[in-house]
PDB file of N, CA and C in Angstrom:
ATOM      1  N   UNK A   1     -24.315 -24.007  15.805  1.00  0.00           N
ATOM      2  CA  UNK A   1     -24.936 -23.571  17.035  1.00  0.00           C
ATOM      3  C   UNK A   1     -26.440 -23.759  16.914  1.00  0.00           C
ATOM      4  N   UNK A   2     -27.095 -23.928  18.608  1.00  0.00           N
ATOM      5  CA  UNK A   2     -28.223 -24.446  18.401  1.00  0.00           C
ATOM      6  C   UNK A   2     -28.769 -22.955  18.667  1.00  0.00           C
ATOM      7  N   UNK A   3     -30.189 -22.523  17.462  1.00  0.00           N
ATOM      8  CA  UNK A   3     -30.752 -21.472  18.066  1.00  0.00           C
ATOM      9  C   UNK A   3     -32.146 -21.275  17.944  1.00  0.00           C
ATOM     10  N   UNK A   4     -32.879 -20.558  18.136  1.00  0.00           N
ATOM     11  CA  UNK A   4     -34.736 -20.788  17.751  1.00  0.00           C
ATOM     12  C   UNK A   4     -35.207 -19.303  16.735  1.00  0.00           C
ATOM     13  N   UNK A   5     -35.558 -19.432  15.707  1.00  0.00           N
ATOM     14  CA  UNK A   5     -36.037 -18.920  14.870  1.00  0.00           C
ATOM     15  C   UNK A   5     -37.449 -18.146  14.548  1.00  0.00           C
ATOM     16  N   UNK A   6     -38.639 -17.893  14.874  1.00  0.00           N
ATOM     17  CA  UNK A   6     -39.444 -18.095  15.447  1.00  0.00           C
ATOM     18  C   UNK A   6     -40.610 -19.013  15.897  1.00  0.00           C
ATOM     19  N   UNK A   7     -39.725 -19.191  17.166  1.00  0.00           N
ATOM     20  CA  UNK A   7     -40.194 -20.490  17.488  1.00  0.00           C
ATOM     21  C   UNK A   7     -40.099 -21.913  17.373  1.00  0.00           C
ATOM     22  N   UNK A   8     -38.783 -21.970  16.305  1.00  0.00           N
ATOM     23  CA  UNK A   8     -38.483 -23.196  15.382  1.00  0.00           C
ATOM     24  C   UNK A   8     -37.179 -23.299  15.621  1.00  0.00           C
ATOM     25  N   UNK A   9     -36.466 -24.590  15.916  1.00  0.00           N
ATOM     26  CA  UNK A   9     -35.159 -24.512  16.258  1.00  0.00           C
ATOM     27  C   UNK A   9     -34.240 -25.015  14.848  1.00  0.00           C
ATOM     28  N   UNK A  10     -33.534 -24.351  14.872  1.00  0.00           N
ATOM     29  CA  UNK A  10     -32.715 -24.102  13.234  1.00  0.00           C
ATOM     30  C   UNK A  10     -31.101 -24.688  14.031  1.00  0.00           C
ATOM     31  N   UNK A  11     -29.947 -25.057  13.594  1.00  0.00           N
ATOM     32  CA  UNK A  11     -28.679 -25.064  13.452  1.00  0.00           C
ATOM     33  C   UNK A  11     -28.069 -24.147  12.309  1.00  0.00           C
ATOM     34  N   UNK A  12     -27.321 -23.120  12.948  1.00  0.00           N
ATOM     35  CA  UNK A  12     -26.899 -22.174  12.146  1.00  0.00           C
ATOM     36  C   UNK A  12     -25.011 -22.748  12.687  1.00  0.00           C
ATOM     37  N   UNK A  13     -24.358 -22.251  11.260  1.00  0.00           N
ATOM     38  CA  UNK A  13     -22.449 -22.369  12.238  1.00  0.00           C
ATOM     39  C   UNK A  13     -22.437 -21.184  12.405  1.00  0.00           C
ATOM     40  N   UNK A  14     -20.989 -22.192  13.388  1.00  0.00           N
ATOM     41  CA  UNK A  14     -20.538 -20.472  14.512  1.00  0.00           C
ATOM     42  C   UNK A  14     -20.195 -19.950  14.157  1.00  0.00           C
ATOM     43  N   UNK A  15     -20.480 -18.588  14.193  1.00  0.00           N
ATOM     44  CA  UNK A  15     -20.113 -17.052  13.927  1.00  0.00           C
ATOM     45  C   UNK A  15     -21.102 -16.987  13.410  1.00  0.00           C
ATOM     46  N   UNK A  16     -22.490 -17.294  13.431  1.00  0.00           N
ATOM     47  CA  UNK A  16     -23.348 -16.753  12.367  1.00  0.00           C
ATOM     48  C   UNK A  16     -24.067 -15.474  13.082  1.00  0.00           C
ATOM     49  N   UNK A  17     -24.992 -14.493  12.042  1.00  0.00           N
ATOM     50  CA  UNK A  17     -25.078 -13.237  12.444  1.00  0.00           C
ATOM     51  C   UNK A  17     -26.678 -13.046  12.034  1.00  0.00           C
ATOM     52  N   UNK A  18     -27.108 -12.464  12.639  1.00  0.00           N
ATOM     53  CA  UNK A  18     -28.896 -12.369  12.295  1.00  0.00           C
ATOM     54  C   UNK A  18     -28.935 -11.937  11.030  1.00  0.00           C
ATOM     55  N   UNK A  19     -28.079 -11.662  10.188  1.00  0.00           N
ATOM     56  CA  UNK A  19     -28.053 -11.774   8.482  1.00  0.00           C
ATOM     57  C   UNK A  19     -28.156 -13.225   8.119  1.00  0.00           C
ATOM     58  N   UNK A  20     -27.602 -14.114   8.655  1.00  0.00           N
ATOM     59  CA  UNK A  20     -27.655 -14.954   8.408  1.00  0.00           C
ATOM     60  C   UNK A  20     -29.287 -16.071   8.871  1.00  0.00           C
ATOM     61  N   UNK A  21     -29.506 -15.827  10.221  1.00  0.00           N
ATOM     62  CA  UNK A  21     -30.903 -16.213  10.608  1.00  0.00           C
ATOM     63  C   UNK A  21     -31.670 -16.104   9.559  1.00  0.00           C
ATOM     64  N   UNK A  22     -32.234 -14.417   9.014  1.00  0.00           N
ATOM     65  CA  UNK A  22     -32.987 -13.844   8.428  1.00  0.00           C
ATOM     66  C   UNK A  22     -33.245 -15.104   6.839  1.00  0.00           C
ATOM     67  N   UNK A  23     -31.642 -15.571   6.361  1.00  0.00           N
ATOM     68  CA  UNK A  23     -31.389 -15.478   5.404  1.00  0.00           C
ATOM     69  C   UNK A  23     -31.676 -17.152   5.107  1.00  0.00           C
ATOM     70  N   UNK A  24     -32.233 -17.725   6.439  1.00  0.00           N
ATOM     71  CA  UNK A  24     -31.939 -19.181   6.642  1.00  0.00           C
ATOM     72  C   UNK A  24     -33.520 -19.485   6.720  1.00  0.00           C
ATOM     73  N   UNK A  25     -34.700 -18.357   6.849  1.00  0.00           N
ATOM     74  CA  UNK A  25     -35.981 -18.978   6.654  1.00  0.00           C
ATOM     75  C   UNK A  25     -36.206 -18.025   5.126  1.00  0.00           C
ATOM     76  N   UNK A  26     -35.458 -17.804   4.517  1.00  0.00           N
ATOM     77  CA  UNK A  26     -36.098 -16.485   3.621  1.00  0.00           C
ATOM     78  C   UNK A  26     -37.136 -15.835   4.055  1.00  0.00           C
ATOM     79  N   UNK A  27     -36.571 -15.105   4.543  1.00  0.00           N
ATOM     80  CA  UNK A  27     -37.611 -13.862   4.936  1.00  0.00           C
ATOM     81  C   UNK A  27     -37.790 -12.683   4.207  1.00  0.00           C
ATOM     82  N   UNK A  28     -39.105 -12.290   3.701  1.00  0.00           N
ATOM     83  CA  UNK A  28     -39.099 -11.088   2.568  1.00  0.00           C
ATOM     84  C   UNK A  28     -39.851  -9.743   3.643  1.00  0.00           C
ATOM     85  N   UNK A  29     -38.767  -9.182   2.602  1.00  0.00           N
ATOM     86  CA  UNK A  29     -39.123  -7.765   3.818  1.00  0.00           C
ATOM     87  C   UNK A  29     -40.694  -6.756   3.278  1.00  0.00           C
ATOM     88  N   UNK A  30     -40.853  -6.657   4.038  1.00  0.00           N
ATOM     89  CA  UNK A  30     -40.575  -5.457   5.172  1.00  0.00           C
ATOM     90  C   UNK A  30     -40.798  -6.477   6.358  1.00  0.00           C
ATOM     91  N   UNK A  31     -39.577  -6.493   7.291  1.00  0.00           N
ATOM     92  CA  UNK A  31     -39.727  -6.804   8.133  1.00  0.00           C
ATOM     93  C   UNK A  31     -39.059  -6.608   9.640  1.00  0.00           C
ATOM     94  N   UNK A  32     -39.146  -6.833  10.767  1.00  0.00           N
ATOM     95  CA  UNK A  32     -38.110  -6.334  12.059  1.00  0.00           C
ATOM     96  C   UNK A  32     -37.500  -7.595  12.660  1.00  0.00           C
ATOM     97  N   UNK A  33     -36.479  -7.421  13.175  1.00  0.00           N
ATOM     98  CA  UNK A  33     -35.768  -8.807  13.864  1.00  0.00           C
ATOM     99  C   UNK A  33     -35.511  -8.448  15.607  1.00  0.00           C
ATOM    100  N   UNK A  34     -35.732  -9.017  16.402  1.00  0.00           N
ATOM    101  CA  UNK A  34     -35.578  -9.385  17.864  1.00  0.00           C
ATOM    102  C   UNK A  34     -34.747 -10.475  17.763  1.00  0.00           C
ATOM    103  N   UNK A  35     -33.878 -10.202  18.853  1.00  0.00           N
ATOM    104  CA  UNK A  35     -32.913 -11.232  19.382  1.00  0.00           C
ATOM    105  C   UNK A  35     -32.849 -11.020  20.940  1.00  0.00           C
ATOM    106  N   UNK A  36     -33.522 -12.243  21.672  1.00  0.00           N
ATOM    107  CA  UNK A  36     -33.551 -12.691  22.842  1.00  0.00           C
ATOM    108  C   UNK A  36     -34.733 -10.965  23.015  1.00  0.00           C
ATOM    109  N   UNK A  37     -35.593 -10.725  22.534  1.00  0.00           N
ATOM    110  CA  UNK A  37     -36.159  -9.486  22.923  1.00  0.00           C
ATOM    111  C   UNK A  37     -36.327  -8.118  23.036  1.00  0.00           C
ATOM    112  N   UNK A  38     -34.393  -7.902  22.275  1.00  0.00           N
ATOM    113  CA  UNK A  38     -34.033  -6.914  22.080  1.00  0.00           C
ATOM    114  C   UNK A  38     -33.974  -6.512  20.452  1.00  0.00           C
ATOM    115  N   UNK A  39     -35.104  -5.665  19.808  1.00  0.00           N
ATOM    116  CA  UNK A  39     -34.567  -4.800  18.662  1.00  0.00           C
ATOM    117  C   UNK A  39     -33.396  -5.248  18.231  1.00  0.00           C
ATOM    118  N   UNK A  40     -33.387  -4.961  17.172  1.00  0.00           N
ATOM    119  CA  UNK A  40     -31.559  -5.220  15.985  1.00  0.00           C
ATOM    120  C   UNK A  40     -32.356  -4.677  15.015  1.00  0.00           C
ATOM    121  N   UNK A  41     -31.601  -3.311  14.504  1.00  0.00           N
ATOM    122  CA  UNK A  41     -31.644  -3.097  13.489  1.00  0.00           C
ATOM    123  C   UNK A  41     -30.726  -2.987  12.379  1.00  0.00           C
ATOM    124  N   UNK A  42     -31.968  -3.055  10.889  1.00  0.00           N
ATOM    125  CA  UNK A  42     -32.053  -3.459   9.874  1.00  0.00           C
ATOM    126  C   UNK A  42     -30.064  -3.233   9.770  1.00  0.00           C
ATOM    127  N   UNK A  43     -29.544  -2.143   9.717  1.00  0.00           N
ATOM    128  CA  UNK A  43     -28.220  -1.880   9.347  1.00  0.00           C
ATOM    129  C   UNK A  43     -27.046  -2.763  10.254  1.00  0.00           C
ATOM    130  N   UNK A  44     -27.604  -3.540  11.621  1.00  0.00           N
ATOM    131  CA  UNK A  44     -26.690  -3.931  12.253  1.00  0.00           C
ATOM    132  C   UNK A  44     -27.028  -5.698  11.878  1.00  0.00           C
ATOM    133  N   UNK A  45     -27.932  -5.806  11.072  1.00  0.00           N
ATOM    134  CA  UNK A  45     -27.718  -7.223  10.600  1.00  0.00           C
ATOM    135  C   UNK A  45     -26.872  -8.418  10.792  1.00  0.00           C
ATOM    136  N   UNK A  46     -25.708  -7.647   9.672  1.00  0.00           N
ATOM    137  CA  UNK A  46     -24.813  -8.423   9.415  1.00  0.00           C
ATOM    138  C   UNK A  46     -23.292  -8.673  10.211  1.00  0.00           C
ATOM    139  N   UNK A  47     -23.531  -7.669  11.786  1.00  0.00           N
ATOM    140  CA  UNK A  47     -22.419  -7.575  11.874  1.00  0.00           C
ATOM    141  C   UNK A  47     -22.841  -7.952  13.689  1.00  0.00           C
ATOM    142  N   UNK A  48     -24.410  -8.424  13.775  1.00  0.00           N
ATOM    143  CA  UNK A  48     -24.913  -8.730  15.295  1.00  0.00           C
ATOM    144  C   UNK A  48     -24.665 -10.237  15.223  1.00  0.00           C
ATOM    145  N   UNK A  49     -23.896 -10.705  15.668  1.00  0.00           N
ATOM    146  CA  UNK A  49     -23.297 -12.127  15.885  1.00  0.00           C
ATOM    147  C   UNK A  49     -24.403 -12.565  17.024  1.00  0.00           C
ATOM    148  N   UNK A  50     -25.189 -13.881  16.252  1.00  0.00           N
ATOM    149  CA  UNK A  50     -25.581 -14.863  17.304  1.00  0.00           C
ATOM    150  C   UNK A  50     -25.064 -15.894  18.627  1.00  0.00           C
ATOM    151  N   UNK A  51     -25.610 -16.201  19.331  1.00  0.00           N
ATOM    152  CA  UNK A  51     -24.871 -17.426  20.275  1.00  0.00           C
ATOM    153  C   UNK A  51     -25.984 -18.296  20.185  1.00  0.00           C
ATOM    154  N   UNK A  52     -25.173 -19.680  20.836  1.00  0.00           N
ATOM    155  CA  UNK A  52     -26.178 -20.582  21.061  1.00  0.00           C
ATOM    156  C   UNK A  52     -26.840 -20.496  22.068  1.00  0.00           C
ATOM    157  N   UNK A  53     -28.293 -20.685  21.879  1.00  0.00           N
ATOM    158  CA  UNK A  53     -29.639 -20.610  22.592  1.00  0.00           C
ATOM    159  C   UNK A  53     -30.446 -19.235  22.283  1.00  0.00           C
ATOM    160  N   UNK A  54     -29.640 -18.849  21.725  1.00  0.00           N
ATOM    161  CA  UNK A  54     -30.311 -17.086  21.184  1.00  0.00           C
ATOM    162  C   UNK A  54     -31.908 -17.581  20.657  1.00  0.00           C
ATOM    163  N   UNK A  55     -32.696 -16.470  21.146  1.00  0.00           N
ATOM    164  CA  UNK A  55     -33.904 -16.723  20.309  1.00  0.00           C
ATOM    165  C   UNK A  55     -34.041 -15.800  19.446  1.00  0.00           C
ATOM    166  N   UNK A  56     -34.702 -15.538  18.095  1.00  0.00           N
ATOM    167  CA  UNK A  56     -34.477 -14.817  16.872  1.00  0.00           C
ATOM    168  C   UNK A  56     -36.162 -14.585  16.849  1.00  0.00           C
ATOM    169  N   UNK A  57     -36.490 -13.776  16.592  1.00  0.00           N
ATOM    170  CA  UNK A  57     -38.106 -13.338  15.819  1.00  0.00           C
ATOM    171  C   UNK A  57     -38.151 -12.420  14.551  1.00  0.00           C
ATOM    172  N   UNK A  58     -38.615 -12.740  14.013  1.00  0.00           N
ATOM    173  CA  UNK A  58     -38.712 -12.200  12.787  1.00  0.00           C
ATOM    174  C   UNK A  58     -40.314 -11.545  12.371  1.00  0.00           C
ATOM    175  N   UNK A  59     -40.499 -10.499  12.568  1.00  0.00           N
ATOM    176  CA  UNK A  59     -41.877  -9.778  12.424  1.00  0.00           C
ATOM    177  C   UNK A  59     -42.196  -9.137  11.242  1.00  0.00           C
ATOM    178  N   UNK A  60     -43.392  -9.404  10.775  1.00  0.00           N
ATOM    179  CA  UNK A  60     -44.296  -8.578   9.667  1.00  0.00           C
ATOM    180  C   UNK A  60     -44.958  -7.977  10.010  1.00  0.00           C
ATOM    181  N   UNK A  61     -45.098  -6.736   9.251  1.00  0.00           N
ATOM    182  CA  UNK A  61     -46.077  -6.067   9.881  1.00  0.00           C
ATOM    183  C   UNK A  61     -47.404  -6.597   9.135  1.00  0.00           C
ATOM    184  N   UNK A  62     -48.870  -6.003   9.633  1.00  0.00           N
ATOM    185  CA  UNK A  62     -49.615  -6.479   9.745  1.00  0.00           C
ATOM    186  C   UNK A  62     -50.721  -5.734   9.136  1.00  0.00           C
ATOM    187  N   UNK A  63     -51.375  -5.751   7.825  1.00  0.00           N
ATOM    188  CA  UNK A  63     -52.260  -4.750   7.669  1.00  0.00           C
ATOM    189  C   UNK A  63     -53.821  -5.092   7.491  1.00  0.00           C
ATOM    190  N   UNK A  64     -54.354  -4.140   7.737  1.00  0.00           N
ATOM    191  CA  UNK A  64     -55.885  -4.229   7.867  1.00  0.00           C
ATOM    192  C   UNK A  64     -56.577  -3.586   8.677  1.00  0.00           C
ATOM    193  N   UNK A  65     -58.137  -3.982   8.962  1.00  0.00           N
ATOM    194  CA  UNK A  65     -58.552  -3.174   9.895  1.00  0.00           C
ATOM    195  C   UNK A  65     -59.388  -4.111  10.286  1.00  0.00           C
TER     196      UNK A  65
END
């Protein structure tokens, strides 16, 4: 399935799950995931099934001043 990563269009197979997104740019945590805009959290990872065209974001937080 075709999907966008942030901002980057990735091919993930079907059935894949924003565990899997996460797991497809290595992403080191601490971090939050959006799908199509909506929150997913950390515990529903592995079990929030993507579709094709889904958009995925993957956020760091940000420190400084």
């Amino acid at each position: 399935m075709h999907i966008t990563i942030n901002q980057q269009p990735h091919d993930l197979p079907d059935g894949a799950t924003v565990a899997d997104a996460v797991a497809a740019i290595a992403a080191k945590p601490p971090f939050a995931v959006a799908v199509n805009t909506v929150f997913v959290p950390s515990a529903q990872h592995a079990q929030h099934a993507l579709h094709t065209g889904d958009r995925v974001e993957v956020i760091s937080p940000v420190t400084g001043g």
